[in-house]
Protein backbone atom coordinates (compact mmCIF):
# COMPACT_ATOMS: atom_id res chain seq x y z
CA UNK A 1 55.69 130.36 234.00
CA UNK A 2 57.33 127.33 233.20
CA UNK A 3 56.54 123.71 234.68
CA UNK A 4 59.21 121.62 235.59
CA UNK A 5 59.50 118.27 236.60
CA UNK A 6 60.16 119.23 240.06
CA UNK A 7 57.33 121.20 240.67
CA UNK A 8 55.48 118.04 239.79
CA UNK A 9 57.19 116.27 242.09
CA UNK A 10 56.90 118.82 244.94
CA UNK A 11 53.12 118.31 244.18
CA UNK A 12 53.14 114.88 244.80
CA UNK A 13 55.02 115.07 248.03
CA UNK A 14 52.76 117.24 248.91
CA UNK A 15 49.53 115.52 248.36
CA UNK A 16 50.99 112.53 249.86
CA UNK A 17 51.71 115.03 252.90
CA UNK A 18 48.33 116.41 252.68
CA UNK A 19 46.81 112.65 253.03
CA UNK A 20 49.44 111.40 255.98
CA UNK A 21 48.31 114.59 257.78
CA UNK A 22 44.40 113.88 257.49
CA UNK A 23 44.68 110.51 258.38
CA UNK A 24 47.03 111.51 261.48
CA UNK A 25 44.75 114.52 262.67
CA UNK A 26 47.59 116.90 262.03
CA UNK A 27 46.39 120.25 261.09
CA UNK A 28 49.36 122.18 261.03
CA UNK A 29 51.05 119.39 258.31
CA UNK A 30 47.07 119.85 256.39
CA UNK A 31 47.96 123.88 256.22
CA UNK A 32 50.93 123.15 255.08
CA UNK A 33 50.81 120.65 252.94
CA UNK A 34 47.45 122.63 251.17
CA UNK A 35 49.23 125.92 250.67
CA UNK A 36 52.16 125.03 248.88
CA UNK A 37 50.68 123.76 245.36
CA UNK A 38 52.97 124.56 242.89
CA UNK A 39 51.07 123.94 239.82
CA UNK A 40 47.40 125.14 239.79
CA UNK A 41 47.56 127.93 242.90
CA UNK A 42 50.50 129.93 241.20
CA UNK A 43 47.91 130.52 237.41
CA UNK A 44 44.69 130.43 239.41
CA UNK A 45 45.13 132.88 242.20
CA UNK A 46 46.08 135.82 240.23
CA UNK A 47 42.51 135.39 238.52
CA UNK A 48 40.96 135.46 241.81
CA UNK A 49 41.34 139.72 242.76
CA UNK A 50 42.44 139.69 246.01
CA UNK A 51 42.96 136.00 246.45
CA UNK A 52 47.22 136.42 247.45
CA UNK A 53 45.77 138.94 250.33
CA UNK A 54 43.29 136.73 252.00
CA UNK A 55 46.10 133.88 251.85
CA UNK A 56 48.12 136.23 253.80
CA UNK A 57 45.67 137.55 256.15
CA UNK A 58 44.81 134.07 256.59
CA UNK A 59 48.00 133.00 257.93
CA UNK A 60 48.53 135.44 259.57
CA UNK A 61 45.06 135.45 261.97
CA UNK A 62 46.61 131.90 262.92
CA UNK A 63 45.00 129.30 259.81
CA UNK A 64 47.34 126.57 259.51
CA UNK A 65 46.86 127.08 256.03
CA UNK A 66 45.04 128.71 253.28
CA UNK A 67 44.25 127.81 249.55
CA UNK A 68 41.67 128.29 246.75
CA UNK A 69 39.14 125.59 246.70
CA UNK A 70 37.91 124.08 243.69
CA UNK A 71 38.41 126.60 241.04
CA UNK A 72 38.17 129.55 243.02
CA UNK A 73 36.79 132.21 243.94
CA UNK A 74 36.17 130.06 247.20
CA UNK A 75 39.04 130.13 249.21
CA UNK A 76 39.64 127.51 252.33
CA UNK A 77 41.83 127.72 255.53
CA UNK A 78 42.48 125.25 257.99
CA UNK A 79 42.02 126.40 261.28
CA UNK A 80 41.37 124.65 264.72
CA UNK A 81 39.15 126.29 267.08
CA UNK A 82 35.67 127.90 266.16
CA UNK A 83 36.54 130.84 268.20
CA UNK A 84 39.57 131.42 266.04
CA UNK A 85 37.58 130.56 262.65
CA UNK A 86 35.22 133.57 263.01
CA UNK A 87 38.49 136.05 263.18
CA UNK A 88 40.11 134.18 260.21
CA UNK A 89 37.07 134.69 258.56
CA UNK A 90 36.55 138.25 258.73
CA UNK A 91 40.22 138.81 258.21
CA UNK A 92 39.59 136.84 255.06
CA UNK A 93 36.97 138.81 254.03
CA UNK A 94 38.19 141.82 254.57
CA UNK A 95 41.07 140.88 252.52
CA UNK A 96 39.02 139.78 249.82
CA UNK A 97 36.97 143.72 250.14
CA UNK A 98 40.31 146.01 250.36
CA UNK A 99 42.71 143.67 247.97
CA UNK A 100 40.21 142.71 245.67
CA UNK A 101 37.56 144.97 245.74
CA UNK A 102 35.11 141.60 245.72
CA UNK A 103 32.66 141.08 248.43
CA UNK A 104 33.02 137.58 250.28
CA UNK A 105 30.83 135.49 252.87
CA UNK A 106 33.08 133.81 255.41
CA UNK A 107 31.47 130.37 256.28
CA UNK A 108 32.75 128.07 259.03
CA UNK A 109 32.24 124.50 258.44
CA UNK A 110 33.92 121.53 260.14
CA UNK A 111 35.46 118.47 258.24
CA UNK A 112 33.74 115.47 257.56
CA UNK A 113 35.24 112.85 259.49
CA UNK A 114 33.45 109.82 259.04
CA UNK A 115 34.47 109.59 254.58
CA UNK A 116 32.84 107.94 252.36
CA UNK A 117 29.70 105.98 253.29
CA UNK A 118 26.79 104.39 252.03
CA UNK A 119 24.66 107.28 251.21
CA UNK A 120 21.55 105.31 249.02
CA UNK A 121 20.29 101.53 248.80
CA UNK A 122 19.98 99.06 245.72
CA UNK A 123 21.69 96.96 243.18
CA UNK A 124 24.50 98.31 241.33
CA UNK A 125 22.39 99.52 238.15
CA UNK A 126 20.23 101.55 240.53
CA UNK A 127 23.43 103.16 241.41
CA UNK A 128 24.43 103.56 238.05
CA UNK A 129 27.66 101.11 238.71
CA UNK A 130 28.99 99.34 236.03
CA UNK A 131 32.35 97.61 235.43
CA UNK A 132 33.17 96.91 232.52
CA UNK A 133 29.69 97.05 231.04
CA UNK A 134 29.04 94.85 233.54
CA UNK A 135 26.18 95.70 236.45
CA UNK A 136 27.10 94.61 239.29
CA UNK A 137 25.16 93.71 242.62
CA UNK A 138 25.22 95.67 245.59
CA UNK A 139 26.07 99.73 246.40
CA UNK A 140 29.05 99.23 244.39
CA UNK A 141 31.11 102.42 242.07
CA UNK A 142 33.07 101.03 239.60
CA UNK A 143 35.86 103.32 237.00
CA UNK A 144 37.37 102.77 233.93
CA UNK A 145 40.66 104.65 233.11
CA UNK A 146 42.10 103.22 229.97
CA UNK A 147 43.30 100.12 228.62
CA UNK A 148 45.60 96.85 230.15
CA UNK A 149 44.98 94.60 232.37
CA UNK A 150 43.90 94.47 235.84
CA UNK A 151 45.86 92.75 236.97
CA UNK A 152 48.42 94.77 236.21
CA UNK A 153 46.95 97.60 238.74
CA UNK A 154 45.78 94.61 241.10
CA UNK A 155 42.22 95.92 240.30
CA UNK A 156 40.18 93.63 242.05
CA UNK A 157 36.42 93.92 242.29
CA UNK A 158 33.84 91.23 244.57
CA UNK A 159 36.93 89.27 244.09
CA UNK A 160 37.75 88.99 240.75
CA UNK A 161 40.32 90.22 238.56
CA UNK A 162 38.94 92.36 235.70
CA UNK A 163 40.57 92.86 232.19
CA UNK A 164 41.25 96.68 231.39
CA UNK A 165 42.74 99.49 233.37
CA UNK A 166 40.14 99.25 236.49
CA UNK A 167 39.87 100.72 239.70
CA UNK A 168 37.14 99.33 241.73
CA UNK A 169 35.23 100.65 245.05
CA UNK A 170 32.85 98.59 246.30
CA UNK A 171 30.90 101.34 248.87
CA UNK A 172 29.77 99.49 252.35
């Protein structure tokens, strides 16, 4: 299977979907928007024995959508009612037992809503945050990805500017 450029740039539409439908609360764009990779689910699944099946039965028990998580053998479906998860499950896993002779545990869980937080206390090195080589004060996460300026990314961390390819968090 080849990979073209506009499977690429399906993939970005669609993660740009997937985060304009999480920040709006709209499940059925989520589903939709998580089962359409174009790249990763089309090699992975077939690895997974059974994995196209429970996609289907997914869908079809009412999920909004339905992918591998990670890199597999978890699947995930979006669903919104916990009356309706508990069928989607056992479809699922039934799927997973006829389709792919595998034996599954259907778990429902609900989203995190809240995001990232402050999950610990202390100074940067406690943290293990450092930018470049620099520790820096505070619950603070601090990347590296290459070389530049950054500027040129408008990486900006406590307020300064930093040379290099940075991205910056600072966690509150």
């Amino acid at each position: 299977m080849c990979l073209t450029m506009s499977n690429h740039i399906w993939n970005c539409s669609q993660a740009g979907a997937l985060v304009a439908s999480m920040l709006q609360g709209d499940l059925i764009g989520l589903g939709k928007a998580l089962s359409s990779d174009k790249i990763v689910e089309p090699r992975r699944a077939p690895l997974i024995p059974g994995m196209e099946a429970v996609k289907k039965a997914a869908i079809e028990a009412g999920a909004f959508g339905c992918t591998i998580s990670g890199a597999g053998p978890t699947a995930v479906a979006v669903i919104d009612s916990e009356e309706k998860s508990r069928e989607i499950g056992e479809r699922m896993v039934e799927a997973f037992s006829k389709d792919g002779n595998l034996k599954s545990l259907a778990m429902v869980k609900k989203l995190d809503r809240v995001g990232a937080r402050l999950v610990g206390e202390g100074d940067g090195e406690a943290l293990g945050s450092k930018f470049n080589g620099e520790v820096h004060e505070g619950n603070d996460v601090a990347l590296k990805v290459g070389e530049g300026d950054g500027e040129s990314l408008g990486s900006k961390f406590n307020g300064e500017v930093h040379e290099g390819n940075d991205v910056a968090l600072k966690v509150e």
